[in-house]
N, C-alpha and C. Protein backbone atom coordinates (compact mmCIF):
# COMPACT_ATOMS: atom_id res chain seq x y z
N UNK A 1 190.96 61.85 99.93
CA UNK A 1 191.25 61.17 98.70
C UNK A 1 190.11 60.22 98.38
N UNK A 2 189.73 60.16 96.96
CA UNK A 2 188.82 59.49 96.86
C UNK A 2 189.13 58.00 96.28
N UNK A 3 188.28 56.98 96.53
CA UNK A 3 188.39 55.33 96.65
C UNK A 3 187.91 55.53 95.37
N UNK A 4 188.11 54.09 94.79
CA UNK A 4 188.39 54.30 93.12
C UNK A 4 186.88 53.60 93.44
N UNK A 5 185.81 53.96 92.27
CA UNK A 5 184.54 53.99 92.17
C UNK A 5 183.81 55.24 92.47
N UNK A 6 184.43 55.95 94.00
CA UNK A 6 183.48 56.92 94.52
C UNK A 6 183.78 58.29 94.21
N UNK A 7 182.58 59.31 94.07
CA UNK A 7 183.72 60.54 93.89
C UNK A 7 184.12 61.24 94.65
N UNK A 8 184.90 62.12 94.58
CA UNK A 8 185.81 62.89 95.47
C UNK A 8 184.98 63.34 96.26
N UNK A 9 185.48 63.17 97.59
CA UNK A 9 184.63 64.12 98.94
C UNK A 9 184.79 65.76 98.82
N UNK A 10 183.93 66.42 98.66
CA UNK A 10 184.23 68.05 99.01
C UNK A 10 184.40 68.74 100.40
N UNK A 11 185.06 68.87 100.83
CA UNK A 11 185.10 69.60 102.45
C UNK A 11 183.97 70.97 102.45
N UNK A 12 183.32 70.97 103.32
CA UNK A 12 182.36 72.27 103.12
C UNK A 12 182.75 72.57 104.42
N UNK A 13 182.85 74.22 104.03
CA UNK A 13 183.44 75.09 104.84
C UNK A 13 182.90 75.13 106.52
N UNK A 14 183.23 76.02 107.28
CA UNK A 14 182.23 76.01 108.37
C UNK A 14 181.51 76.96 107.98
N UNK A 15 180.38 77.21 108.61
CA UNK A 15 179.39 78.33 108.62
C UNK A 15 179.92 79.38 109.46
N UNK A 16 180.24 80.26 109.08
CA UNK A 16 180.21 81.68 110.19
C UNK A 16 178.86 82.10 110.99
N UNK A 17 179.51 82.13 111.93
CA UNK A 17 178.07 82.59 113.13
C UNK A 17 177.35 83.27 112.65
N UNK A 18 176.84 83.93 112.58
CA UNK A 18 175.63 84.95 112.11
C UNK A 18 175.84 85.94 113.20
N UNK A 19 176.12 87.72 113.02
CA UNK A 19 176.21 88.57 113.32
C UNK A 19 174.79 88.56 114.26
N UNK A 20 175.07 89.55 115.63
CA UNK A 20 173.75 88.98 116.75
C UNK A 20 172.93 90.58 116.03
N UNK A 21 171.47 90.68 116.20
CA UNK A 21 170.69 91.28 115.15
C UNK A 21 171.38 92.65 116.64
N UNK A 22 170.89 93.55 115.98
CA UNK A 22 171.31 94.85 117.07
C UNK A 22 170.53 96.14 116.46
N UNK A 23 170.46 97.14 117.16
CA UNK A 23 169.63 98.50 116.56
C UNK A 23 170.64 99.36 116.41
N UNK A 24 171.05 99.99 116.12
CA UNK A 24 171.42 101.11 116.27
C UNK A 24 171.37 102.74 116.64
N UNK A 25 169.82 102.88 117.09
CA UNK A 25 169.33 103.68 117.36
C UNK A 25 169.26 103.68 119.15
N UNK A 26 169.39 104.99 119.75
CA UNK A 26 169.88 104.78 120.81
C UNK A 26 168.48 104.84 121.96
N UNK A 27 168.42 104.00 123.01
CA UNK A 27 166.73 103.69 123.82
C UNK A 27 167.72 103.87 124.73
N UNK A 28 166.13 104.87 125.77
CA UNK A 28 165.99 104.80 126.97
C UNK A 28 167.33 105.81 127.43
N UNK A 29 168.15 106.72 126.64
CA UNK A 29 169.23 107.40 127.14
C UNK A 29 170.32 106.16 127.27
N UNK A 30 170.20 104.96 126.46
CA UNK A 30 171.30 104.13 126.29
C UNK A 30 172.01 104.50 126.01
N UNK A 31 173.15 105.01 126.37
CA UNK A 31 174.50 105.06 125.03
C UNK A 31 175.01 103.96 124.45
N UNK A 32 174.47 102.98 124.41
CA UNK A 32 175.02 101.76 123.60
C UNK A 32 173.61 101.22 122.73
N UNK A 33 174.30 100.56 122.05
CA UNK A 33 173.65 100.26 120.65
C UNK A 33 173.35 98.64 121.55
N UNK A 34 171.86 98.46 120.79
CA UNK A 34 170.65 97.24 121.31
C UNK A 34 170.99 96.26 120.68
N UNK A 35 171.54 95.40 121.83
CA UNK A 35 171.58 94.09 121.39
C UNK A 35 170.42 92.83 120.97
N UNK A 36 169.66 92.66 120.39
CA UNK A 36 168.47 91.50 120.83
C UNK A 36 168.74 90.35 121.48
N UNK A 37 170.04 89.86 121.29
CA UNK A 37 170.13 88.57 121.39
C UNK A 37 170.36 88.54 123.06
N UNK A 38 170.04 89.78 123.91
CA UNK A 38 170.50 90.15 125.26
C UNK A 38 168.88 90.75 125.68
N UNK A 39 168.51 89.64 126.71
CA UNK A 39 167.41 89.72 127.40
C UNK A 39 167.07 91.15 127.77
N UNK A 40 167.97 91.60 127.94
CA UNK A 40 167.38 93.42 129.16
C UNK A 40 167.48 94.52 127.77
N UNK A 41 168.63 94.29 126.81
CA UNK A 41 168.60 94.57 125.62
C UNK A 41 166.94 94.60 124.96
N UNK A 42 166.59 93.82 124.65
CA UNK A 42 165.30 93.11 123.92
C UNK A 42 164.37 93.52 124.82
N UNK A 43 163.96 93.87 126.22
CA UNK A 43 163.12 94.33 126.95
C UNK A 43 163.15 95.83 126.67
N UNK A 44 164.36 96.58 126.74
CA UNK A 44 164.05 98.05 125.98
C UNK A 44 163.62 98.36 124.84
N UNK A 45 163.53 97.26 123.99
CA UNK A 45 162.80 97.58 122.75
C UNK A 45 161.29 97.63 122.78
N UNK A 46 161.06 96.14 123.61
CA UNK A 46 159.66 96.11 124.11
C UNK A 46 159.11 97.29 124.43
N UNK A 47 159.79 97.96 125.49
CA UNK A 47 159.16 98.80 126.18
C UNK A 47 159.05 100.17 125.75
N UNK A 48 160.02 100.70 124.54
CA UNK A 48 159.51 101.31 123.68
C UNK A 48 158.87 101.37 122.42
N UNK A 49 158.01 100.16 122.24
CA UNK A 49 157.08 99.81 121.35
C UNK A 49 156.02 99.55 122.36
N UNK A 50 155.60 99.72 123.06
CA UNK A 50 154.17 99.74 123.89
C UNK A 50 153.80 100.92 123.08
N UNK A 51 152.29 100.26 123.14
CA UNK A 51 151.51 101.24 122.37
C UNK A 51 150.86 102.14 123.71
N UNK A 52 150.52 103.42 122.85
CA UNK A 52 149.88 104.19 123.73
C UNK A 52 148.66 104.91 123.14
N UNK A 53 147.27 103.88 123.87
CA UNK A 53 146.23 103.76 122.80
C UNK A 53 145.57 105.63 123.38
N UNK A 54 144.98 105.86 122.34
CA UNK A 54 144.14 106.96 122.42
C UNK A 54 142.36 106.81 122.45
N UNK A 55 142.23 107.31 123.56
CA UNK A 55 140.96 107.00 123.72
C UNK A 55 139.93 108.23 123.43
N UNK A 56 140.41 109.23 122.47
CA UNK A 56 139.37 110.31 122.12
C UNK A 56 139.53 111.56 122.48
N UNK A 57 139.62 111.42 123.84
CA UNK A 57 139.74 112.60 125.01
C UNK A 57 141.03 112.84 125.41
N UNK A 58 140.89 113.96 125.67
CA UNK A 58 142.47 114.60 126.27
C UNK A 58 143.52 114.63 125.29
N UNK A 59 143.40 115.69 124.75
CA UNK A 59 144.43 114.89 123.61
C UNK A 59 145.94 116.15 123.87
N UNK A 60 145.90 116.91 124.96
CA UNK A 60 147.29 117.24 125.23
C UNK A 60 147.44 116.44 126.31
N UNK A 61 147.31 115.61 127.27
CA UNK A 61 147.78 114.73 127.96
C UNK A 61 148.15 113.61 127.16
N UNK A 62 147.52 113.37 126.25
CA UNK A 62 147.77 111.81 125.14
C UNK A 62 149.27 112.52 124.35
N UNK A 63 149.23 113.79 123.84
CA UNK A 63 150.58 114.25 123.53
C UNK A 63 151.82 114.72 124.69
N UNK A 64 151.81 115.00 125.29
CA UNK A 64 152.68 114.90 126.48
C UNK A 64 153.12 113.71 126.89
N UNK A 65 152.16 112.88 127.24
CA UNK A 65 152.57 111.33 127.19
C UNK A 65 153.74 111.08 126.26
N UNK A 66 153.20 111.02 124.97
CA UNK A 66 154.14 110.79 123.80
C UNK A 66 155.32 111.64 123.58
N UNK A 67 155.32 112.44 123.72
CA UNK A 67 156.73 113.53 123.93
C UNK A 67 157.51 112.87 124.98
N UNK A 68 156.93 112.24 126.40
CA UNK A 68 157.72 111.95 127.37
C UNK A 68 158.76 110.94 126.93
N UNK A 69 158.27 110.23 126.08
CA UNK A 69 158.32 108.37 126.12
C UNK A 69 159.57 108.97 124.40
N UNK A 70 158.94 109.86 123.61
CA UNK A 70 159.95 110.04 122.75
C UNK A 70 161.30 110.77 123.16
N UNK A 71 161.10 111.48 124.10
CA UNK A 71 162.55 112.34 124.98
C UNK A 71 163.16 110.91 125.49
N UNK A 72 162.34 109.90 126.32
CA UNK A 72 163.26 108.96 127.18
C UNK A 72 163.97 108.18 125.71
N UNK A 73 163.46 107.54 124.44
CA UNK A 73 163.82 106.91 123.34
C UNK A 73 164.66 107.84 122.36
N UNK A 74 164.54 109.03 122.80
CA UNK A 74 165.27 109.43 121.63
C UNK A 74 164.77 110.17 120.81
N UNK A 75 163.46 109.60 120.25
CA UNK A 75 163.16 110.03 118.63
C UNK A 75 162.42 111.41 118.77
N UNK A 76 163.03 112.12 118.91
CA UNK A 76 162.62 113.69 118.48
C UNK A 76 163.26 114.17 117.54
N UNK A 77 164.55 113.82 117.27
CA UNK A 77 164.79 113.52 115.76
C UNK A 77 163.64 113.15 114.91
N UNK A 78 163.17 112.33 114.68
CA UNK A 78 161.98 111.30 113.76
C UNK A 78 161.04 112.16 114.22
N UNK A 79 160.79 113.15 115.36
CA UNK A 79 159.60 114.01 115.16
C UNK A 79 159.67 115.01 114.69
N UNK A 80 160.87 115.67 114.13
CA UNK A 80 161.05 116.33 113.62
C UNK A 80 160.73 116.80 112.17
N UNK A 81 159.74 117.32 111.90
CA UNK A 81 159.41 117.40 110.40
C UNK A 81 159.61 118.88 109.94
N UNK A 82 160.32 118.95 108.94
CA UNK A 82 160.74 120.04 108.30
C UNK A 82 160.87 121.13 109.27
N UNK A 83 161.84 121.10 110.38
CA UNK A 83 162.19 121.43 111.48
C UNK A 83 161.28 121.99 112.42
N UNK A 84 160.23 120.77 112.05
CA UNK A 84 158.95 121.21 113.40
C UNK A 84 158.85 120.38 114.15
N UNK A 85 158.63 120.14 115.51
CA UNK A 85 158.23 119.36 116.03
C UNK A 85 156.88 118.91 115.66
N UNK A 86 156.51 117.69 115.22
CA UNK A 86 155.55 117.49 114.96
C UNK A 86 154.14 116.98 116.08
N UNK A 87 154.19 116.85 117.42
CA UNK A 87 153.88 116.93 118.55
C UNK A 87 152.96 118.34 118.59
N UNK A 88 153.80 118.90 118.67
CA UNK A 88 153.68 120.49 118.79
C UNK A 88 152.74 121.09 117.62
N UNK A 89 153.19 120.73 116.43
CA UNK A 89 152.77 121.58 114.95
C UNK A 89 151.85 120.36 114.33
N UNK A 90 151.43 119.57 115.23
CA UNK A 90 150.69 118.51 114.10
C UNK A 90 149.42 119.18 113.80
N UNK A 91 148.66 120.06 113.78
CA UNK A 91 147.90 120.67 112.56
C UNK A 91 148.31 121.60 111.55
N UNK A 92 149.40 122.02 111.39
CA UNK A 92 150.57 122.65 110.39
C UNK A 92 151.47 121.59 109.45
N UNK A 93 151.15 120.28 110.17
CA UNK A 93 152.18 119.56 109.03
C UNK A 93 151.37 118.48 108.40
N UNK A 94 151.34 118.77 107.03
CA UNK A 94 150.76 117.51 106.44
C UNK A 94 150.92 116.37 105.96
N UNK A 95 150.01 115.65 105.53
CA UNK A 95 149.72 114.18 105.83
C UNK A 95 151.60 114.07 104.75
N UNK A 96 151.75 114.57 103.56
CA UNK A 96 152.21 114.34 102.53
C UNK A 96 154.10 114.62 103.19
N UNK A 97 153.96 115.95 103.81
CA UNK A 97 155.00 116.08 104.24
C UNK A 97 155.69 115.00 105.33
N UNK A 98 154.76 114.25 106.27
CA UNK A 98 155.42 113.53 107.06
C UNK A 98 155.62 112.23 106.32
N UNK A 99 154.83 112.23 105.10
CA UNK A 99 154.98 110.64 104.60
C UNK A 99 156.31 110.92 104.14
N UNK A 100 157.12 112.40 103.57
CA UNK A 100 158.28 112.21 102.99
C UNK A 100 159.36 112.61 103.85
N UNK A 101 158.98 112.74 105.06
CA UNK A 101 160.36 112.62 105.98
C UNK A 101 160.16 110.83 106.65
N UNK A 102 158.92 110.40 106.60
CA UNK A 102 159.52 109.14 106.31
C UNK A 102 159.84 108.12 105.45
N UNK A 103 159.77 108.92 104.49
CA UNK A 103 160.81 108.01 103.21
C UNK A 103 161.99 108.60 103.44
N UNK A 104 162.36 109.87 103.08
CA UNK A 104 163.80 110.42 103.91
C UNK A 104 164.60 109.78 105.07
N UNK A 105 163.76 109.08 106.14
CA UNK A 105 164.20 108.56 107.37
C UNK A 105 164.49 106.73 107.31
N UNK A 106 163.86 106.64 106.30
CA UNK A 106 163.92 105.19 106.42
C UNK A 106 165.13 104.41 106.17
N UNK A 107 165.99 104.93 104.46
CA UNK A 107 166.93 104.42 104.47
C UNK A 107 168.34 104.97 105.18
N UNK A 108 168.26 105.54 105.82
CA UNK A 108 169.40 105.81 106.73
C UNK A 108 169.92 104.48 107.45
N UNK A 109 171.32 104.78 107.54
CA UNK A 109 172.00 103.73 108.15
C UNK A 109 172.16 103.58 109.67
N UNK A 110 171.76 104.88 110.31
CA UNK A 110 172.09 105.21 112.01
C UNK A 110 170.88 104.73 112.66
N UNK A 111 169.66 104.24 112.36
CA UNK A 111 168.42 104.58 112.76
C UNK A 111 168.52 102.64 113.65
């Protein structure tokens, strides 16, 4: 109630927690969906965002590599371009086609 002079107090609500950020895309043969706000969570993300630099040479060991690390994460889906593996067929698939399976891929809700 407000004192005569002052104006009325407004009660402001509480804040709702904020939803913890999470992926939905499944790492490492997780069957559960990535928490960040969970240390070992947030380390599998890390560890499938290590880069894997290319140094020129070898370039079916540099792809094997990358096939390995995309089988343990999952995304052979996302290598999938117009039902090619793109690993496999990357001088058959072009620049244009993969730019539009990743516009296709992006707004999805599962990823």
């Amino acid at each position: 109630m407000a004192q005569q002079g002052q104006p009325p107090q407004h009660q402001v609500p509480p804040q709702q927690p904020l939803a913890p950020p999470f992926c939905l895309a499944l790492a490492y043969n997780n069957r559960a969906s990535l928490n960040y706000n969970e240390r070992r969570d947030a380390q599998v993300y890390y560890k499938g965002c290590e880069a894997h630099p290319y140094n020129g040479k070898g370039l079916p060991e540099f792809l094997a590599s990358i096939a390995t690390k995309a089988r343990q994460s999952e995304w052979m889906e996302i290598l999938t371009i117009d039902g090619r593996n793109f690993l496999m067929n990357y001088a058959d698939i072009t620049a244009t086609q993969v730019r539009q399976a990743a516009m296709d891929y992006q707004p999805q809700n599962d990823r």
